[in-house]
C-alpha atoms as a PDB file:
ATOM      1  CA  UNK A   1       1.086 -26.181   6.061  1.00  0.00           C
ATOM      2  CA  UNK A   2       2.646 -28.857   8.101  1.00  0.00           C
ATOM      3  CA  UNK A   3       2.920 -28.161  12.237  1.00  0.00           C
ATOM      4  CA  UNK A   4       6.092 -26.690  13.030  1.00  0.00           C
ATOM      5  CA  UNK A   5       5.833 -29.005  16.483  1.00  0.00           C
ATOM      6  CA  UNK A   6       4.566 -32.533  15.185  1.00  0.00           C
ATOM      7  CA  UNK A   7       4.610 -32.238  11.820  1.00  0.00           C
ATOM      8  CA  UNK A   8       1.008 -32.787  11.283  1.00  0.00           C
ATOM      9  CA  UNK A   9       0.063 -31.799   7.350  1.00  0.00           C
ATOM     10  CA  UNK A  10      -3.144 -30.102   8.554  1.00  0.00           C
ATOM     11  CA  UNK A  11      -3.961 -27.074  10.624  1.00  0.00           C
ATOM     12  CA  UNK A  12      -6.614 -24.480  10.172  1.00  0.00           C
ATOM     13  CA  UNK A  13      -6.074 -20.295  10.079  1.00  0.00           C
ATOM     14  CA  UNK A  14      -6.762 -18.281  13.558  1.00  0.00           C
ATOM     15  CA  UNK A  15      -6.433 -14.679  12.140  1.00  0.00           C
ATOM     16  CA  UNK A  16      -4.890 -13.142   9.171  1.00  0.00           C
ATOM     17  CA  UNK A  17      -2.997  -9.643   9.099  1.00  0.00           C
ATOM     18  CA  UNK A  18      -1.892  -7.743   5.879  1.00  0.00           C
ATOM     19  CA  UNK A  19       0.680  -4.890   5.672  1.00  0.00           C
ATOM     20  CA  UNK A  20       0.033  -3.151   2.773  1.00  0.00           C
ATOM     21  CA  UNK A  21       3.964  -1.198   3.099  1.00  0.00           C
ATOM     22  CA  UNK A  22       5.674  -4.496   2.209  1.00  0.00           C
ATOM     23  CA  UNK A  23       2.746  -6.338   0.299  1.00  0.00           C
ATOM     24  CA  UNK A  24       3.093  -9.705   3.351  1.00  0.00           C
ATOM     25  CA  UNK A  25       0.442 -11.812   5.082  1.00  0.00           C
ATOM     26  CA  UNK A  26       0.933 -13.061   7.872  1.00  0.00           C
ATOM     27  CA  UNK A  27      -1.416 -15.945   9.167  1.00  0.00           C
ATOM     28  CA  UNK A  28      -1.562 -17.060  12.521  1.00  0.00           C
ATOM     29  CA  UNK A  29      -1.955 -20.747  12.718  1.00  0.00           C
ATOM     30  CA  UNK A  30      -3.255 -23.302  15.066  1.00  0.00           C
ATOM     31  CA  UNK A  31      -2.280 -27.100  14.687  1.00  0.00           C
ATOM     32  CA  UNK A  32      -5.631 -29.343  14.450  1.00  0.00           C
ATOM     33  CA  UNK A  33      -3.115 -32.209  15.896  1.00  0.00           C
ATOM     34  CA  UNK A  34      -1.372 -30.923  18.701  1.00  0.00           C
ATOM     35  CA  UNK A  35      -2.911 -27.518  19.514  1.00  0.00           C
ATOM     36  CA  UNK A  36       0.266 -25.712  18.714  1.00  0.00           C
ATOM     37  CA  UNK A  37       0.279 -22.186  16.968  1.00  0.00           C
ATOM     38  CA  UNK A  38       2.639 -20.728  14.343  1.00  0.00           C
ATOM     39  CA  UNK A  39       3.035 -18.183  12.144  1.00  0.00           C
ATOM     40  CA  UNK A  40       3.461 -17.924   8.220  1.00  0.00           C
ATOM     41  CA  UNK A  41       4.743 -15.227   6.320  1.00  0.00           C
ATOM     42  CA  UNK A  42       3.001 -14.648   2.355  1.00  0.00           C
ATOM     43  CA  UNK A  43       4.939 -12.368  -0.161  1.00  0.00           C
ATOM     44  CA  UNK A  44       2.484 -11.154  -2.492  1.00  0.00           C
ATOM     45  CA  UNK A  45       4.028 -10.129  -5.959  1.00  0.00           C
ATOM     46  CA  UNK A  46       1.775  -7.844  -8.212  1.00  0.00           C
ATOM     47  CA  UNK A  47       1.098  -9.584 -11.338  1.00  0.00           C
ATOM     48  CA  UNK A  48       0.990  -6.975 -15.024  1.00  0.00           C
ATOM     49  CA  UNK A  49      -1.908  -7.747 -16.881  1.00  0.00           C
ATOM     50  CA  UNK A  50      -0.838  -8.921 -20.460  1.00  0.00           C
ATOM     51  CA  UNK A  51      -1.635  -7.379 -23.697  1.00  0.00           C
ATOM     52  CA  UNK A  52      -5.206  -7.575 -24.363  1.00  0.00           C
ATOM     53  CA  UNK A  53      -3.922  -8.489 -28.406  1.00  0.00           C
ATOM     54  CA  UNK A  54      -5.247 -11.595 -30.012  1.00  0.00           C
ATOM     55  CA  UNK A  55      -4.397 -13.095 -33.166  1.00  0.00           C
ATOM     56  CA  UNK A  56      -7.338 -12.768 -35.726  1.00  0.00           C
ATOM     57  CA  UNK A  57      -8.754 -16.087 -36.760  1.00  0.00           C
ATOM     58  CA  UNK A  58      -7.876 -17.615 -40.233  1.00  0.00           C
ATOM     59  CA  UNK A  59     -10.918 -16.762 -42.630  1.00  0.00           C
ATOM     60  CA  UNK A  60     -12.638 -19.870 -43.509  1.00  0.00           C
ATOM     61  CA  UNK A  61     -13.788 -20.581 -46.822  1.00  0.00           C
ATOM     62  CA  UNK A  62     -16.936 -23.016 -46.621  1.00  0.00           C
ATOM     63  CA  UNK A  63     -17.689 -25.159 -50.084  1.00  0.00           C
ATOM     64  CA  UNK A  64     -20.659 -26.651 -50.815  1.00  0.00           C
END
């Protein structure tokens, strides 16, 4: 996440808050550069597990 102040590419998480209404994170953010905080905003979509179904394998015939 680049620094919203210096554009430095780096910076490390300070704290982390979820709200479970609208399914967001929100990370507070601290520039390793300059110092300067920020925050960024997650969306978290829920993911549907697909069908468990798998194709059955072609029977092999072996020859000797």
């Amino acid at each position: 996440m680049n620094c919203q102040a210096c554009n430095y590419p780096d910076s490390h998480v300070v704290k982390t808050t979820q709200d479970e209404k609208t399914n967001q994170i929100f990370r507070r953010r601290e520039c390793i550069k300059c110092g300067a905080r920020f925050t960024t905003q997650e969306h978290l979509r829920e993911s549907t597990k697909r069908s468990d179904y798998k194709t059955p394998a072609p029977n092999k015939i072996l020859h000797k």
